[in-house]
Protein backbone atom coordinates (compact mmCIF):
# COMPACT_ATOMS: atom_id res chain seq x y z
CA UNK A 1 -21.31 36.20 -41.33
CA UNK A 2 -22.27 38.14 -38.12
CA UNK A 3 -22.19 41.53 -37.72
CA UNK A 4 -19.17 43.04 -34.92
CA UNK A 5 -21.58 43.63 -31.88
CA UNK A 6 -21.82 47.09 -30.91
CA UNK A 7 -20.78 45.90 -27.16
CA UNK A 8 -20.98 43.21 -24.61
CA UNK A 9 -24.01 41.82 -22.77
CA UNK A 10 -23.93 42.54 -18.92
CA UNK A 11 -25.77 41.93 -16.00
CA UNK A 12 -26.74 44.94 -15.95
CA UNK A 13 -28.31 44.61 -19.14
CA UNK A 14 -30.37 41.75 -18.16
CA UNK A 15 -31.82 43.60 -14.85
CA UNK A 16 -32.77 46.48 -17.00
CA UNK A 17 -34.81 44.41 -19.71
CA UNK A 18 -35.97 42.27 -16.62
CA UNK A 19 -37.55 45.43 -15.82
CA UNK A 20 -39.05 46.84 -19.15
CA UNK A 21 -40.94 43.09 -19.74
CA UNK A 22 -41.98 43.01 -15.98
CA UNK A 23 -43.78 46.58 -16.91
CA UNK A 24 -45.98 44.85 -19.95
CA UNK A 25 -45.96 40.98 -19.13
CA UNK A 26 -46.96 38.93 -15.81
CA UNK A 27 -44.49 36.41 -15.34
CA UNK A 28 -44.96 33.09 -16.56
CA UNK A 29 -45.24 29.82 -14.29
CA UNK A 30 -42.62 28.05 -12.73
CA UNK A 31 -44.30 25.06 -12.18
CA UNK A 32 -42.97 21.60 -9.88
CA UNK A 33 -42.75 18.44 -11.52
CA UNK A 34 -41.03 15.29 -10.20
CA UNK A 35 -38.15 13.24 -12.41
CA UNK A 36 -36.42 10.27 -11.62
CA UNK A 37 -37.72 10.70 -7.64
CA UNK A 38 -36.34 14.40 -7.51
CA UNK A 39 -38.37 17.51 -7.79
CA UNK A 40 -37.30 20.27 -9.74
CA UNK A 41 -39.09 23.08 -11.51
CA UNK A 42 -40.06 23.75 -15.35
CA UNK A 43 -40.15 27.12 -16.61
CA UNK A 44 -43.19 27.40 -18.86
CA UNK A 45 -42.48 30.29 -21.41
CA UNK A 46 -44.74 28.70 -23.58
CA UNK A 47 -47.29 30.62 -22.60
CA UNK A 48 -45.83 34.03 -23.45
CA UNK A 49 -48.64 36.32 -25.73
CA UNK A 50 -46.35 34.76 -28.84
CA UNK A 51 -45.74 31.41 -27.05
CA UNK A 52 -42.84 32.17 -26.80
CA UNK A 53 -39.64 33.41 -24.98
CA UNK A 54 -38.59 35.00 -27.54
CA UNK A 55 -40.72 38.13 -27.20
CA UNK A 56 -38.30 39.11 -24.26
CA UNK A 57 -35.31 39.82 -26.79
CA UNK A 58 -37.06 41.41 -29.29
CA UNK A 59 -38.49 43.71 -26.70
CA UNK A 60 -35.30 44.37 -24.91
CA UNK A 61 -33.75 45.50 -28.36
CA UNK A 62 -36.60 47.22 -29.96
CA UNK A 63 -37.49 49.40 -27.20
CA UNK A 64 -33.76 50.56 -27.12
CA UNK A 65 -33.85 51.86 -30.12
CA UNK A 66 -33.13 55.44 -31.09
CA UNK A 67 -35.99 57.99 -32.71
CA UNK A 68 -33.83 57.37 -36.28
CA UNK A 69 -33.72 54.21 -36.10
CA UNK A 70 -37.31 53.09 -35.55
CA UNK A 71 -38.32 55.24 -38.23
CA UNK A 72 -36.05 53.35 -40.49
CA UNK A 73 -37.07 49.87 -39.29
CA UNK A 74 -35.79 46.38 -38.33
CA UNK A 75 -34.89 43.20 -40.01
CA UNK A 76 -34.43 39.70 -38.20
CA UNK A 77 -34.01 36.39 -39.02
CA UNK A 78 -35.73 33.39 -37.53
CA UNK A 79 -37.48 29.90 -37.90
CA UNK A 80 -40.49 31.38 -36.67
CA UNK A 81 -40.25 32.63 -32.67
CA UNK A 82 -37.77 35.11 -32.69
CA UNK A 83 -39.99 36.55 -36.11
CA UNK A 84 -43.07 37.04 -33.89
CA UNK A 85 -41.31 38.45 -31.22
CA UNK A 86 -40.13 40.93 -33.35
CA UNK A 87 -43.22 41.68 -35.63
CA UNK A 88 -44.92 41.47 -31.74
CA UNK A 89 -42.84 44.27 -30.49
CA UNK A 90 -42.81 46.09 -34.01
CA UNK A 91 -46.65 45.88 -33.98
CA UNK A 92 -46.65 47.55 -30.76
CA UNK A 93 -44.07 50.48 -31.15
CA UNK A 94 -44.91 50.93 -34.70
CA UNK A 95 -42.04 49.65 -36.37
CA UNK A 96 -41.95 48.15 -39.67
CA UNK A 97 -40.25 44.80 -39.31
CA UNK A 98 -38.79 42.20 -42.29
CA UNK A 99 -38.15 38.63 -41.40
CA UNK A 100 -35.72 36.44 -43.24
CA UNK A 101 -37.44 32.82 -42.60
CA UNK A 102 -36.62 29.27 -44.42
CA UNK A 103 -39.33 28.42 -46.83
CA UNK A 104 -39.65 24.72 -44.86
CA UNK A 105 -40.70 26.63 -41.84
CA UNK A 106 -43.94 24.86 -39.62
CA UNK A 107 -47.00 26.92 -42.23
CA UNK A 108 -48.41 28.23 -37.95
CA UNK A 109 -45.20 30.65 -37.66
CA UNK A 110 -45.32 31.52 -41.05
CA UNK A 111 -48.50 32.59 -41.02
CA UNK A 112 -48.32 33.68 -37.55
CA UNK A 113 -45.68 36.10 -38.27
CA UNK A 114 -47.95 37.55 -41.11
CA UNK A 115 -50.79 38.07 -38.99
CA UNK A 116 -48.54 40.28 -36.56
CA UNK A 117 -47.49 42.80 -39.59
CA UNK A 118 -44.86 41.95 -40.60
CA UNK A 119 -42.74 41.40 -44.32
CA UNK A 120 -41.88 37.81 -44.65
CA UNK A 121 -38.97 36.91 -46.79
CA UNK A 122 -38.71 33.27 -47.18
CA UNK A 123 -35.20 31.85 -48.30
CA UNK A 124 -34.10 28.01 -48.72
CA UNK A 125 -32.95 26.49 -46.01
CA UNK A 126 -32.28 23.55 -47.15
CA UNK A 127 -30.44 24.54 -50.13
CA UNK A 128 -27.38 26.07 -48.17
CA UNK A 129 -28.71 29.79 -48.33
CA UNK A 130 -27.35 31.74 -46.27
CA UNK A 131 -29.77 33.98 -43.60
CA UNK A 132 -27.59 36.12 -42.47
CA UNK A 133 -25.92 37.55 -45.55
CA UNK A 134 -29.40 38.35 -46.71
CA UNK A 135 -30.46 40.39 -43.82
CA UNK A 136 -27.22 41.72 -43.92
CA UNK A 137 -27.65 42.57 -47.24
CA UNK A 138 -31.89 44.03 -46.77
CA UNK A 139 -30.24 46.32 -43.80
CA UNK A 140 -27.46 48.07 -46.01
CA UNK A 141 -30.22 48.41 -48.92
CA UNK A 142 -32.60 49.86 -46.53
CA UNK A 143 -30.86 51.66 -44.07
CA UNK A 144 -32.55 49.17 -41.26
CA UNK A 145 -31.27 47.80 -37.74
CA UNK A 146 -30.55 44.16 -37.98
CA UNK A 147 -32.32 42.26 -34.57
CA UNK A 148 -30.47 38.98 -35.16
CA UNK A 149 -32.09 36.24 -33.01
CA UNK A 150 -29.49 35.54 -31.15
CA UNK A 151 -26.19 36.94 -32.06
CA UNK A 152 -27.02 40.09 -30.22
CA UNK A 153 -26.46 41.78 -27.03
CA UNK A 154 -29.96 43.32 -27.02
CA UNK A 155 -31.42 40.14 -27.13
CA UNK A 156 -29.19 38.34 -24.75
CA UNK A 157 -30.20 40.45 -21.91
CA UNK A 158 -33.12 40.44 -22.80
CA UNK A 159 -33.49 36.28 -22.94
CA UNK A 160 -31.54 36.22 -19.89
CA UNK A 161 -34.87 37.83 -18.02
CA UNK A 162 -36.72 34.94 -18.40
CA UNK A 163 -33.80 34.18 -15.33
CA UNK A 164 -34.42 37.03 -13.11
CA UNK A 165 -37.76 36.07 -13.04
CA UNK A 166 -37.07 32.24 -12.17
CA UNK A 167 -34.72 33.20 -9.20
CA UNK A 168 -37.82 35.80 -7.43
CA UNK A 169 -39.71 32.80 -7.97
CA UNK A 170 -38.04 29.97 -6.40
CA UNK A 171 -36.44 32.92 -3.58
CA UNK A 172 -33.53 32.50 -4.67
CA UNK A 173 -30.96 31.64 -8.03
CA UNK A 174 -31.76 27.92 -9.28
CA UNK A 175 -28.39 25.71 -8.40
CA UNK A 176 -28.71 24.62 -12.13
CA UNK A 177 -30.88 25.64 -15.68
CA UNK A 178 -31.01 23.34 -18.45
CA UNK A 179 -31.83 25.58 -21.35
CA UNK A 180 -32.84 24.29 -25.13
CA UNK A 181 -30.06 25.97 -27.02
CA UNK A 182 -30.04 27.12 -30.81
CA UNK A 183 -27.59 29.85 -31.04
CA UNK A 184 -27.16 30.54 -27.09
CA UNK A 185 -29.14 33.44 -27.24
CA UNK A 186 -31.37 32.51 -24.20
CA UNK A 187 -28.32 30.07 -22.81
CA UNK A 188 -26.09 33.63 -22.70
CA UNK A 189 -28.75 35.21 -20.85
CA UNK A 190 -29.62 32.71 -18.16
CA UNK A 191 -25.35 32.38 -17.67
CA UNK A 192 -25.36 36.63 -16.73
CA UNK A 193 -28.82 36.37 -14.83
CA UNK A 194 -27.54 33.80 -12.93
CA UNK A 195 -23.60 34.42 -11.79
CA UNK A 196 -23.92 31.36 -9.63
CA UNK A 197 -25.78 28.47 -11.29
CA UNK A 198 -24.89 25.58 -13.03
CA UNK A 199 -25.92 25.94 -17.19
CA UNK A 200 -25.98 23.15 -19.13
CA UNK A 201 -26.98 23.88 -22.89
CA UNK A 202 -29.20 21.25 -25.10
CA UNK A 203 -29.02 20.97 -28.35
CA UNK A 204 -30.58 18.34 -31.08
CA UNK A 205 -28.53 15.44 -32.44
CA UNK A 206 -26.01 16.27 -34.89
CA UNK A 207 -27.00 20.21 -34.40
CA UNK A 208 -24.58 20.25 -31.58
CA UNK A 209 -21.84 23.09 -32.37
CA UNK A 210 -22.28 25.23 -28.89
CA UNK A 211 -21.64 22.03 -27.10
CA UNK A 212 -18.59 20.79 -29.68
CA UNK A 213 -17.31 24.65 -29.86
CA UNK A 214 -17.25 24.15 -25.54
CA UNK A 215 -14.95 21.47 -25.69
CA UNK A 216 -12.72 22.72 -28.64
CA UNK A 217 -12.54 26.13 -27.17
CA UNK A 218 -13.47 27.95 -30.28
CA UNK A 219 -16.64 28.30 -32.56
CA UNK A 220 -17.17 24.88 -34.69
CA UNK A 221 -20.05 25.15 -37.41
CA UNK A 222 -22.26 22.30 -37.98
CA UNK A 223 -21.31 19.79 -40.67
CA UNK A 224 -22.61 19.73 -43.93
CA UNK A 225 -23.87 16.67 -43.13
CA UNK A 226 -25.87 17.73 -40.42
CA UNK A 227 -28.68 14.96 -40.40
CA UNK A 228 -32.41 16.31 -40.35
CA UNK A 229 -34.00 17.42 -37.23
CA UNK A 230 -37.52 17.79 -36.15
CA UNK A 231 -36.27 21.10 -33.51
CA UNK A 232 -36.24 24.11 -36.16
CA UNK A 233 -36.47 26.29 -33.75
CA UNK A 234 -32.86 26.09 -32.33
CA UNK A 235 -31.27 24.55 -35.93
CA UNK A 236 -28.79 27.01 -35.94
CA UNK A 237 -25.58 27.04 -37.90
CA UNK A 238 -23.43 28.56 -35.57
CA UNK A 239 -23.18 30.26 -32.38
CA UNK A 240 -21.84 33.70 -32.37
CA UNK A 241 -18.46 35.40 -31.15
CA UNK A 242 -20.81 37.46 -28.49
CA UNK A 243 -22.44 34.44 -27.49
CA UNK A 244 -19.44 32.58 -27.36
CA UNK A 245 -17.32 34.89 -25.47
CA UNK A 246 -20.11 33.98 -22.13
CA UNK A 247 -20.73 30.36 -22.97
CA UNK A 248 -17.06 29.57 -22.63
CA UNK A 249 -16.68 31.29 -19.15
CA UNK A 250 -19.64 29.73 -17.57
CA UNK A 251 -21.18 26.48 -19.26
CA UNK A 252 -21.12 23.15 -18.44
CA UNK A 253 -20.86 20.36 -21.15
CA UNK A 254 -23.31 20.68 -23.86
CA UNK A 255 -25.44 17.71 -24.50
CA UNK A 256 -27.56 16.52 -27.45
CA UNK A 257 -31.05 14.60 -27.71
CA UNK A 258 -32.38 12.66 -30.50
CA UNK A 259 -35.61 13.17 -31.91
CA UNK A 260 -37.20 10.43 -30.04
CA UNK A 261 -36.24 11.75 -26.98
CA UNK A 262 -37.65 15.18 -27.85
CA UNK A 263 -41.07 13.60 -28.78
CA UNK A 264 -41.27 11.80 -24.94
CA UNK A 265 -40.25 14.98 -23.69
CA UNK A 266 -43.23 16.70 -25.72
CA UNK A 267 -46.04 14.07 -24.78
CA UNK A 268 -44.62 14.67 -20.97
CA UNK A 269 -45.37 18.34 -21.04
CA UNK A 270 -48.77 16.96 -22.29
CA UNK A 271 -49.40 14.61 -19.95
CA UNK A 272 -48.20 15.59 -16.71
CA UNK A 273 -47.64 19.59 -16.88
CA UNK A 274 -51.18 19.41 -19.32
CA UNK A 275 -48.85 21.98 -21.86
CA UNK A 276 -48.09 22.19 -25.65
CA UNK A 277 -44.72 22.14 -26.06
CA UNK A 278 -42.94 22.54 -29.46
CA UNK A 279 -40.14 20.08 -30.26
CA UNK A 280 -37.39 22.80 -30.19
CA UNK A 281 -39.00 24.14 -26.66
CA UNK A 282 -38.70 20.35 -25.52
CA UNK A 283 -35.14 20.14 -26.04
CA UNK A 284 -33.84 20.69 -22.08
CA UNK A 285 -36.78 18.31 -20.66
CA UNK A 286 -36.05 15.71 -23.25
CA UNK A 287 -32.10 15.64 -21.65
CA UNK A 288 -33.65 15.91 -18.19
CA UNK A 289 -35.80 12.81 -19.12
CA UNK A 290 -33.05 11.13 -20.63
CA UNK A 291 -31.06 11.31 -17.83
CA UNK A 292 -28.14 13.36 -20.02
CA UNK A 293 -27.72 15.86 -17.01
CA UNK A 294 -27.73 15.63 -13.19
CA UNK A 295 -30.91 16.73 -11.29
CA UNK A 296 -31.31 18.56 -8.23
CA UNK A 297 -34.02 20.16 -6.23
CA UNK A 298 -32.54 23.27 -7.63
CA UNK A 299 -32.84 22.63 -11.09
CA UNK A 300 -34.84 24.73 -13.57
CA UNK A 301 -35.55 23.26 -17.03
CA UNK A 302 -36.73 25.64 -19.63
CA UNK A 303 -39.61 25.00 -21.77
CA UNK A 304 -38.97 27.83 -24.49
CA UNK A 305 -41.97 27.27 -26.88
CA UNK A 306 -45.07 26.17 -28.37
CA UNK A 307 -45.82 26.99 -31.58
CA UNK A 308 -46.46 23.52 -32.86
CA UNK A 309 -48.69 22.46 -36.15
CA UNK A 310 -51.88 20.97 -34.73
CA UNK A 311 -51.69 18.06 -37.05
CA UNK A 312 -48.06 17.11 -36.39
CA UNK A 313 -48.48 17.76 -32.38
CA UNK A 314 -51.42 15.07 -32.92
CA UNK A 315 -49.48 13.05 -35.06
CA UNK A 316 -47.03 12.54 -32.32
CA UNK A 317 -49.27 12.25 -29.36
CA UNK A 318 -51.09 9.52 -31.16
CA UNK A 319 -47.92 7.50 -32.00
CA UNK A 320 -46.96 7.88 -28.29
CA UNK A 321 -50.19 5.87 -26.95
């Protein structure tokens, strides 16, 4: 299913693309909120120019590659952030860009994705398609560099700013990051930026193979039964081999939220941080909330995205009050 990566993710990595997204993006806020009588800190990457983190990967990669191989263009796959982060970046190097997406995506990153220039390919999700071995399939026909959204070292480093930037924040590395965690992309990343910190990856109910795969010691798919989720955004399949080869060495126990808990996450971030928070990017506050991992006054919790239907996000405020 995944491509061999060309090589491994390093530190070094993520200090580089810390520095190429500090050269064409203010940091985003790190702001203080209190839970359960202990303050901690919320990294707001929702308000990246794709609201977003995911436009710190797809920069990372794109802006590494060679003369040849932005002439020939990129495909990625993706829900919907990782597809504007890469038709964001494409946009802005010139790059043509195709993006494999599932036909039930949210209509906003669909069309948002469009709007940034890029070729949408839409596939079915829901019938068992498989993503990958279509992009892998659109690269080979057209000679194009797959950006994967998460099953790359690029991106990994690049994800893993968004933890460079939290320790010059706070003055020094956070004692722990709870991350929302799809295929460990960003969860990689944060685990290399930060040698020393305790990472503890969230993932929805029943969409939990980084955090079964952790405690087996080797990758576990999801089940076919996998039961519906309402976090698209990290509904991933699998985690990959690259991935997997950091998450092992440095990750606490995976844990999974329901729904429910993702919603009082989401009307949280509304209420007290006065921020739009999708239900994927509301993953690691809805375990934080739930009490699913310890707290400290060190503790970062990231808050990965926003791109959220304005009907449904009212929908679920309003069943909230």
């Amino acid at each position: 299913m995944f491509r061999e990566s060309p090589r491994e993710p390093t530190r070094d990595g993520v200090l580089r693309a810390a520095e190429k997204i500090a050269a064409i993006l203010p940091p985003t806020p790190l702001l203080p909120v209190e839970i359960g009588g202990v303050r901690i800190h919320v990294k707001a990457d929702v308000l990246q120019p794709i609201g977003s983190f995911k436009i710190r990967g797809a920069w990372h990669r794109l802006t590494d590659l060679t003369p040849a191989e932005r002439a020939a263009g990129v495909v990625a796959v993706s829900s919907g952030n990782h597809a504007q982060g890469v038709a964001w970046a494409a946009r802005k190097l010139g790059i043509a860009a195709t993006i494999v997406m599932p036909a039930n995506a949210p209509q906003v990153k669909l069309d948002a994705t469009r709007a940034l220039g890029a070729e949408v390919l839409l596939y079915d999700r829901a019938g068992g398609e498989d993503r990958d071995l279509i992009a892998n399939a659109l690269c080979d026909e057209r000679g194009r560099v797959l950006v994967h959204a998460y099953a790359d070292p690029w991106v990994i480093e690049g994800q893993g700013s968004m933890g460079i930037e939290i320790a010059a924040q706070l003055g020094r590395e956070p004692t722990r990051l709870i991350a929302c965690c799809g295929g460990g992309g960003l969860t990689a990343g944060l685990a290399l930026a930060c040698p020393d910190a305790a990472i503890h990856p969230v993932e929805p109910e029943g969409w939990d193979d980084v955090a079964r795969s952790l405690e087996a010691g080797e990758i576990l798919r999801v089940g076919p039964d996998a039961p519906p989720t309402i976090c698209d955004a990290i509904q991933t399949p699998s985690t990959a081999p690259v991935n997997f080869a950091v998450l092992k060495a440095r990750c606490e126990a995976g844990v999974a939220v329901t729904d429910e808990e993702v919603r009082a996450a989401q009307r949280f971030a509304f209420a007290k941080l006065r921020l739009v928070v999708e239900p994927g990017g509301a993953a690691a506050l809805a375990a934080a909330l739930a009490g699913k991992v310890p707290l400290d006054e060190g503790t970062v919790v990231t808050l990965t995205g926003g791109n959220s239907d304005a009907d449904a996000y009212s929908a679920m405020l309003a069943a909230g009050n």
